[in-house]
N, C-alpha and C. Protein backbone atom coordinates (compact mmCIF):
# COMPACT_ATOMS: atom_id res chain seq x y z
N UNK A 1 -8.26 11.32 -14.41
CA UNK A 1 -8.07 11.76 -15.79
C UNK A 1 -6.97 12.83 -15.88
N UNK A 2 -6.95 13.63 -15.17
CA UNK A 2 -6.26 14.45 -14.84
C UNK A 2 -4.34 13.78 -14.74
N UNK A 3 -4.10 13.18 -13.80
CA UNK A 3 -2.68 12.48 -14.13
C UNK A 3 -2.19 12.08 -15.23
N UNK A 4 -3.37 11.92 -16.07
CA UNK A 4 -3.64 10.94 -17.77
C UNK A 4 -2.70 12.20 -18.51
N UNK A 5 -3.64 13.07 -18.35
CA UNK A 5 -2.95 14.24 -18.74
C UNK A 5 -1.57 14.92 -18.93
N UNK A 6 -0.97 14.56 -17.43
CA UNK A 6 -0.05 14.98 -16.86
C UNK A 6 0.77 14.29 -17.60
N UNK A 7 0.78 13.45 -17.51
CA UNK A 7 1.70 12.32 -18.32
C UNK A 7 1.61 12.54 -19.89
N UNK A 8 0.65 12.76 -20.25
CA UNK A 8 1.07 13.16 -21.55
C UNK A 8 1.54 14.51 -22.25
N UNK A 9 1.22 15.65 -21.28
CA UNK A 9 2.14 16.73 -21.28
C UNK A 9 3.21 16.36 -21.09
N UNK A 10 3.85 15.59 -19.88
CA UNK A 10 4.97 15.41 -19.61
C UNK A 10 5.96 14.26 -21.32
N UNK A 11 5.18 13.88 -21.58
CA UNK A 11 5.93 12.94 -22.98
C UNK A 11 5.58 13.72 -24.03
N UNK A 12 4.83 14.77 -24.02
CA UNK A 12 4.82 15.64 -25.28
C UNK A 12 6.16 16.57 -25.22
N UNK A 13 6.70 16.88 -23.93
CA UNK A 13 7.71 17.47 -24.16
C UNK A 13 8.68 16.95 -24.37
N UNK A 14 8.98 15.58 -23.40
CA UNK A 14 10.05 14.60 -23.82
C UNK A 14 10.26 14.52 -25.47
N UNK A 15 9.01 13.97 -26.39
CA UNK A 15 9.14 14.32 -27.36
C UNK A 15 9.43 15.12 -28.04
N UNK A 16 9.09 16.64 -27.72
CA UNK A 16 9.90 17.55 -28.49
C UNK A 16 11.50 17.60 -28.16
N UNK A 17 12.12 17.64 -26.98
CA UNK A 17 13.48 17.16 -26.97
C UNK A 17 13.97 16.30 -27.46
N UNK A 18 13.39 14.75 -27.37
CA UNK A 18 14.00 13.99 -28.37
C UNK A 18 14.25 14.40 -29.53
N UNK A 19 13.06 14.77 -30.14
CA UNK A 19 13.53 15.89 -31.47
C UNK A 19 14.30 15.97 -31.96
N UNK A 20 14.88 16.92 -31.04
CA UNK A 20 16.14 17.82 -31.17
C UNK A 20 16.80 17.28 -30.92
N UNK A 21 17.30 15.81 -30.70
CA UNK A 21 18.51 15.20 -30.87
C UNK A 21 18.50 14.58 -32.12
N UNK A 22 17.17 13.69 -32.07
CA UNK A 22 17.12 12.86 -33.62
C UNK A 22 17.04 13.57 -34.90
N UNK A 23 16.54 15.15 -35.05
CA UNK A 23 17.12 15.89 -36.00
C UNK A 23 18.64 16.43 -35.88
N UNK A 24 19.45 15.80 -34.96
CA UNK A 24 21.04 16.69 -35.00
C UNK A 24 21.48 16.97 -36.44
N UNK A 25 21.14 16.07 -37.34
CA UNK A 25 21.65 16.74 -38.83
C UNK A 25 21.17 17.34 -39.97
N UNK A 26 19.53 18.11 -39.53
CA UNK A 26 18.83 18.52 -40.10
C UNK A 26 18.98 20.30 -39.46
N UNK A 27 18.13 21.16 -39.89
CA UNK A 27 18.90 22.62 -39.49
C UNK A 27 18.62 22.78 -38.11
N UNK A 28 19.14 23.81 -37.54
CA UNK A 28 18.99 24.66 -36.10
C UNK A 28 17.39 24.46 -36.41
N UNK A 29 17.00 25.35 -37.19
CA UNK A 29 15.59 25.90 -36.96
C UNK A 29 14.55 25.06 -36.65
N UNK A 30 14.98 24.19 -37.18
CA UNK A 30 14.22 22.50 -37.06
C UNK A 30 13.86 22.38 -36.09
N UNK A 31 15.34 21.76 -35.58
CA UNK A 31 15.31 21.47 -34.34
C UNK A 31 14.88 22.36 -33.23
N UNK A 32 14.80 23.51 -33.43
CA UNK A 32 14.00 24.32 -32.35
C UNK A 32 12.56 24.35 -32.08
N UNK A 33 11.96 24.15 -33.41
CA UNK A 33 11.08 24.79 -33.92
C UNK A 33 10.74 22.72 -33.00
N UNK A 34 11.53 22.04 -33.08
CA UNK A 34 10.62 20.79 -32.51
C UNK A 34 10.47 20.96 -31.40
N UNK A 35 11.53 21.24 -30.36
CA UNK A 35 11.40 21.46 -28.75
C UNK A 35 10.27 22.60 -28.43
N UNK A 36 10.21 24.09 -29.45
CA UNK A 36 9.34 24.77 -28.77
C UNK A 36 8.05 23.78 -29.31
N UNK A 37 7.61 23.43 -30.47
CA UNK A 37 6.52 22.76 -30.25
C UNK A 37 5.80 21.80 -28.84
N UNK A 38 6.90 20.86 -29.20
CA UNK A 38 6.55 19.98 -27.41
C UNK A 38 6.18 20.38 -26.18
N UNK A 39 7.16 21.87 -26.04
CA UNK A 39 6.44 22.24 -25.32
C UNK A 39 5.42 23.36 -25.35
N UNK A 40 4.81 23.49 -26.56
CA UNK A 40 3.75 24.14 -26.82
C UNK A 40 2.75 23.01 -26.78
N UNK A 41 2.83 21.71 -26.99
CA UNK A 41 1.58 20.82 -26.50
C UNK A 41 1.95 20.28 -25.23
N UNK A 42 2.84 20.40 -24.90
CA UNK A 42 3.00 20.35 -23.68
C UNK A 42 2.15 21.02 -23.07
N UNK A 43 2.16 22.23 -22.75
CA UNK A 43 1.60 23.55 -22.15
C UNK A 43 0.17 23.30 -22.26
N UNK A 44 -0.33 22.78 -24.20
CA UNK A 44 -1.45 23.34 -24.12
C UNK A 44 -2.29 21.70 -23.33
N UNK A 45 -1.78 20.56 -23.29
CA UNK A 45 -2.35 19.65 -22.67
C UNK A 45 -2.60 19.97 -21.14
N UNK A 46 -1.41 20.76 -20.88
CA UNK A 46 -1.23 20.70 -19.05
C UNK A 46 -2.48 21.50 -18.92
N UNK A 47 -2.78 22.91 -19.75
CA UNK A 47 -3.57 23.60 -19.50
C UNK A 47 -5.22 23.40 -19.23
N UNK A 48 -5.59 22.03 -19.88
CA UNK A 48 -6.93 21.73 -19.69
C UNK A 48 -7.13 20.70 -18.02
N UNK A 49 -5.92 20.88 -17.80
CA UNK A 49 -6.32 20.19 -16.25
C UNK A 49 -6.49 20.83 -15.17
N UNK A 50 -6.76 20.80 -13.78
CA UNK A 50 -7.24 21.34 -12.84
C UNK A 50 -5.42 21.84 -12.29
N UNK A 51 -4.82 21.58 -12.84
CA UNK A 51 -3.23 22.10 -12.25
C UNK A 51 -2.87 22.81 -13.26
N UNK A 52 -3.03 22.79 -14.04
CA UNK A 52 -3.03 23.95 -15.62
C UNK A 52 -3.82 25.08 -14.91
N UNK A 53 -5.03 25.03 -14.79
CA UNK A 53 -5.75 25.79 -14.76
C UNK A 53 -5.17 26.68 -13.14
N UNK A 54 -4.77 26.31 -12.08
CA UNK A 54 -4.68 26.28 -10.91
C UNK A 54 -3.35 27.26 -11.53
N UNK A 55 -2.34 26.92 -11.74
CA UNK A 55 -0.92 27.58 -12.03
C UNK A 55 -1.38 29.03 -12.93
N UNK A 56 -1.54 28.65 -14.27
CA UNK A 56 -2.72 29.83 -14.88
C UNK A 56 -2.92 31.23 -14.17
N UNK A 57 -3.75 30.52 -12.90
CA UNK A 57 -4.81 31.71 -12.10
C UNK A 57 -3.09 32.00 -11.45
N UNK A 58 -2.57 31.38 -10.66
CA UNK A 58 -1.30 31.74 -9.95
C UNK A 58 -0.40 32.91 -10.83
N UNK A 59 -0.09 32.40 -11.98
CA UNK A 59 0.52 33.43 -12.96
C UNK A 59 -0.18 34.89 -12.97
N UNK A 60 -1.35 34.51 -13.12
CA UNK A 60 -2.30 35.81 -13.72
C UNK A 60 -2.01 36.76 -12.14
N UNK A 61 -2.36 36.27 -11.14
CA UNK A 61 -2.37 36.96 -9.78
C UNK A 61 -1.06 37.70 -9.55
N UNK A 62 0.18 36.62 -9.91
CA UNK A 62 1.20 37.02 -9.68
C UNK A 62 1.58 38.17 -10.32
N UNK A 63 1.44 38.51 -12.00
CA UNK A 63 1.17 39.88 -12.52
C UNK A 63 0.76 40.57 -12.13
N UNK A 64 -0.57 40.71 -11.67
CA UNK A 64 -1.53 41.81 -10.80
C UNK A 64 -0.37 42.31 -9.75
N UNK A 65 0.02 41.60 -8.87
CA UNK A 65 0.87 42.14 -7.49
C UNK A 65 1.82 42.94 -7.95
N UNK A 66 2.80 41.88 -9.24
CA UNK A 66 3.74 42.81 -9.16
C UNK A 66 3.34 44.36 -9.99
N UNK A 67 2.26 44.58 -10.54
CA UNK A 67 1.87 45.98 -10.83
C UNK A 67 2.09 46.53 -9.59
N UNK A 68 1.48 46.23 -8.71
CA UNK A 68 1.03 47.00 -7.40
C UNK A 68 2.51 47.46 -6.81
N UNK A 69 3.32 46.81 -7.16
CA UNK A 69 5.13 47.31 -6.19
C UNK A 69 5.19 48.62 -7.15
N UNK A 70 5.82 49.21 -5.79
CA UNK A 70 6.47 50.36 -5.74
C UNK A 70 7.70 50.55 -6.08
N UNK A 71 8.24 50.32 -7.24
CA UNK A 71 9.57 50.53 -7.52
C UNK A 71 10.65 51.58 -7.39
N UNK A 72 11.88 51.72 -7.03
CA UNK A 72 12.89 52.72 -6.38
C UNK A 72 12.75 53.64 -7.91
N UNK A 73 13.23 54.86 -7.22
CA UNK A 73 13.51 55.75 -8.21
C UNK A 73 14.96 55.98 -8.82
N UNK A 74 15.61 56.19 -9.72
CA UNK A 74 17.14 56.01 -10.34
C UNK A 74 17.56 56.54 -9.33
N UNK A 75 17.32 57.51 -8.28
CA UNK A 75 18.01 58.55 -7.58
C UNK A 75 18.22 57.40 -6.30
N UNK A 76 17.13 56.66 -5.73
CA UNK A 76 17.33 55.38 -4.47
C UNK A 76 18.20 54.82 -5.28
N UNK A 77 18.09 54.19 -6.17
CA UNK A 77 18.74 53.15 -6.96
C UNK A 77 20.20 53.36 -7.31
N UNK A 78 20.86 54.50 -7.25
CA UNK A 78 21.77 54.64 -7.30
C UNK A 78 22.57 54.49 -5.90
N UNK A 79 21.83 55.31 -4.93
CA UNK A 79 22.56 55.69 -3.75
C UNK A 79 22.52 54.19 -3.32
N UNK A 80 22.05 53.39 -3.40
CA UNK A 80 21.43 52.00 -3.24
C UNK A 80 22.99 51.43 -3.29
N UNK A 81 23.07 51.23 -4.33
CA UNK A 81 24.07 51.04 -5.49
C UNK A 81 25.48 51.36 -4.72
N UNK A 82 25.57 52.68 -4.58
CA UNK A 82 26.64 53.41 -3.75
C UNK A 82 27.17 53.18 -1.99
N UNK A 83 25.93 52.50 -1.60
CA UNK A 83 26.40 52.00 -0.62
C UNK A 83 26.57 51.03 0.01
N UNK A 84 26.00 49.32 -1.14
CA UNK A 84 26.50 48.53 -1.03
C UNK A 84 28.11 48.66 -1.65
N UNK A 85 28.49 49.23 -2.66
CA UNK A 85 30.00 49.79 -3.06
C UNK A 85 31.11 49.99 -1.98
N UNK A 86 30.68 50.63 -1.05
CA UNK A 86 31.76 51.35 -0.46
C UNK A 86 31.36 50.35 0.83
N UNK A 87 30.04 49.38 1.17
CA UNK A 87 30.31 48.45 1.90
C UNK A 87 31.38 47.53 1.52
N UNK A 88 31.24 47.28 0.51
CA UNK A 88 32.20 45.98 -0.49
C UNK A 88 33.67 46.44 -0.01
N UNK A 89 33.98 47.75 -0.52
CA UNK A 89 35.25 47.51 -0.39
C UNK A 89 35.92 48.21 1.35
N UNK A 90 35.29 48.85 2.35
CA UNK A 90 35.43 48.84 3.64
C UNK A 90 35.78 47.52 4.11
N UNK A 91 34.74 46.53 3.45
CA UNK A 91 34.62 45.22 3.95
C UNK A 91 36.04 44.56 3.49
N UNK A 92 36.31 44.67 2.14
CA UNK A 92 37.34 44.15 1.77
C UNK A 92 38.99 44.35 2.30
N UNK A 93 38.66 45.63 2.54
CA UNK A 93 40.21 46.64 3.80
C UNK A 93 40.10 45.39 4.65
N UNK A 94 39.36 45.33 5.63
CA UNK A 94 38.85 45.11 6.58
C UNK A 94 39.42 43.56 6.63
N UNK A 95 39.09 42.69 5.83
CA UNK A 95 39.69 41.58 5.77
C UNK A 95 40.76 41.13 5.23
N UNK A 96 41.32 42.43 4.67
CA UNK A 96 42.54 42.06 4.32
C UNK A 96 44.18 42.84 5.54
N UNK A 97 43.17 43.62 5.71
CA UNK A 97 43.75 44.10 7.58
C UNK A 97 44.18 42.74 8.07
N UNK A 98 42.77 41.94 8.53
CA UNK A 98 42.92 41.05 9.64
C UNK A 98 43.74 39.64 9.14
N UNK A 99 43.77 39.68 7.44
CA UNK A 99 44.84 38.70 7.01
C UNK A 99 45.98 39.01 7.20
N UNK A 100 46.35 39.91 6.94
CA UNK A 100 47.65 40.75 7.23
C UNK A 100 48.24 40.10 8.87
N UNK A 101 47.46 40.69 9.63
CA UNK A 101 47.45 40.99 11.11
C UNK A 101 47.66 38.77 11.48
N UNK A 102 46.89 38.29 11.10
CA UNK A 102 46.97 36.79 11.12
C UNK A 102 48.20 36.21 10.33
N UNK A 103 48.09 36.73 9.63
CA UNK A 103 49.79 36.03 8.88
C UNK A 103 50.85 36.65 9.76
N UNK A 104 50.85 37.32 10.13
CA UNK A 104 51.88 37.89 10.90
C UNK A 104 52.28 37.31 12.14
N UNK A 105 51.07 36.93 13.01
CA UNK A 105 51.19 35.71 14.07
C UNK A 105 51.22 34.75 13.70
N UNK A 106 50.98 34.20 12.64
CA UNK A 106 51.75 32.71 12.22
C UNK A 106 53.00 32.37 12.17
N UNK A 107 53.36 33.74 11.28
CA UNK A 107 54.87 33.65 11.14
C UNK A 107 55.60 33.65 12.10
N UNK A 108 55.62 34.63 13.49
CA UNK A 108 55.95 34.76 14.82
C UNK A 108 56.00 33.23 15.58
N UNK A 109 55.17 32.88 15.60
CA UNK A 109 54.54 31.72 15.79
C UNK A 109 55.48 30.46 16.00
N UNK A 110 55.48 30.33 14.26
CA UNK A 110 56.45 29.25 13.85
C UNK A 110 58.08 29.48 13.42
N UNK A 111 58.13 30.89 13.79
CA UNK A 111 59.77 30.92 13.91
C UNK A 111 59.93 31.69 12.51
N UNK A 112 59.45 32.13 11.91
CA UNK A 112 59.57 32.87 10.18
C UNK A 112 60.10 34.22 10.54
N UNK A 113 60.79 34.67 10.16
CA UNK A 113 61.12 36.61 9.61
C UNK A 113 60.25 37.23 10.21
C-alpha cells in the first residue's frame, strides 16, 4: 500500500508542475500557487506512509543535533576568515612563481628570447 502511495505523491507533484506549464498564460501567482500545491499533496500523501513518517522523525532529529553545535564566535570566525585569505593569496604568489619559473624553461628550451 505503501508504494500505492508513493506513486501518487510522486504524480501529485508531477501534476502540480504540469500546472505550471498548462497555465503559461494565466498569472505568475497561479501558476505557483499550482506547483506549491502539488507539492503540498505531494508531501501530505508521502507523509501518511512508513517513509513519510521515517524521513519526518529524520528531520525532527536532525534539528535537535544541530541545536546541540557549538557555533564559532565572530572573533574565530573572522580570524577563520583571515587565514584562509592570506592562504589564498601565498598560494596564489606561489603558483604564479612556479609559472613564471616554467615558462621560462620552455622558452630556453625551444630556442625563444
Amino acid at each position: 500500500m505503501d508504494k500505492i502511495k508513493v506513486a501518487a505523491a510522486v504524480l501529485l507533484v508531477a501534476a502540480g508542475i504540469a500546472g505550471f506549464y498548462y497555465l503559461q498564460d494565466s498569472a505568475v501567482v497561479l501558476r505557483v500557487v499550482s506547483v506549491l500545491g502539488g507539492v503540498a499533496a505531494g508531501a501530505a500523501v508521502m507523509w501518511t506512509t512508513a517513509w513519510g513518517r521515517d524521513f519526518w522523525a529524520f528531520a525532527h532529529d536532525s534539528v535537535a543535533e544541530t541545536r546541540k553545535v557549538v557555533w564559532p564566535t565572530r572573533n574565530e570566525t573572522l580570524q577563520a576568515t583571515a587565514i584562509v585569505f592570506v592562504f589564498v593569496v601565498v598560494m596564489a604568489l606561489f603558483l604564479w612563481l612556479v609559472d613564471g619559473i616554467l615558462l621560462w624553461i620552455v622558452k630556453k628550451l625551444i630556442g625563444g628570447e
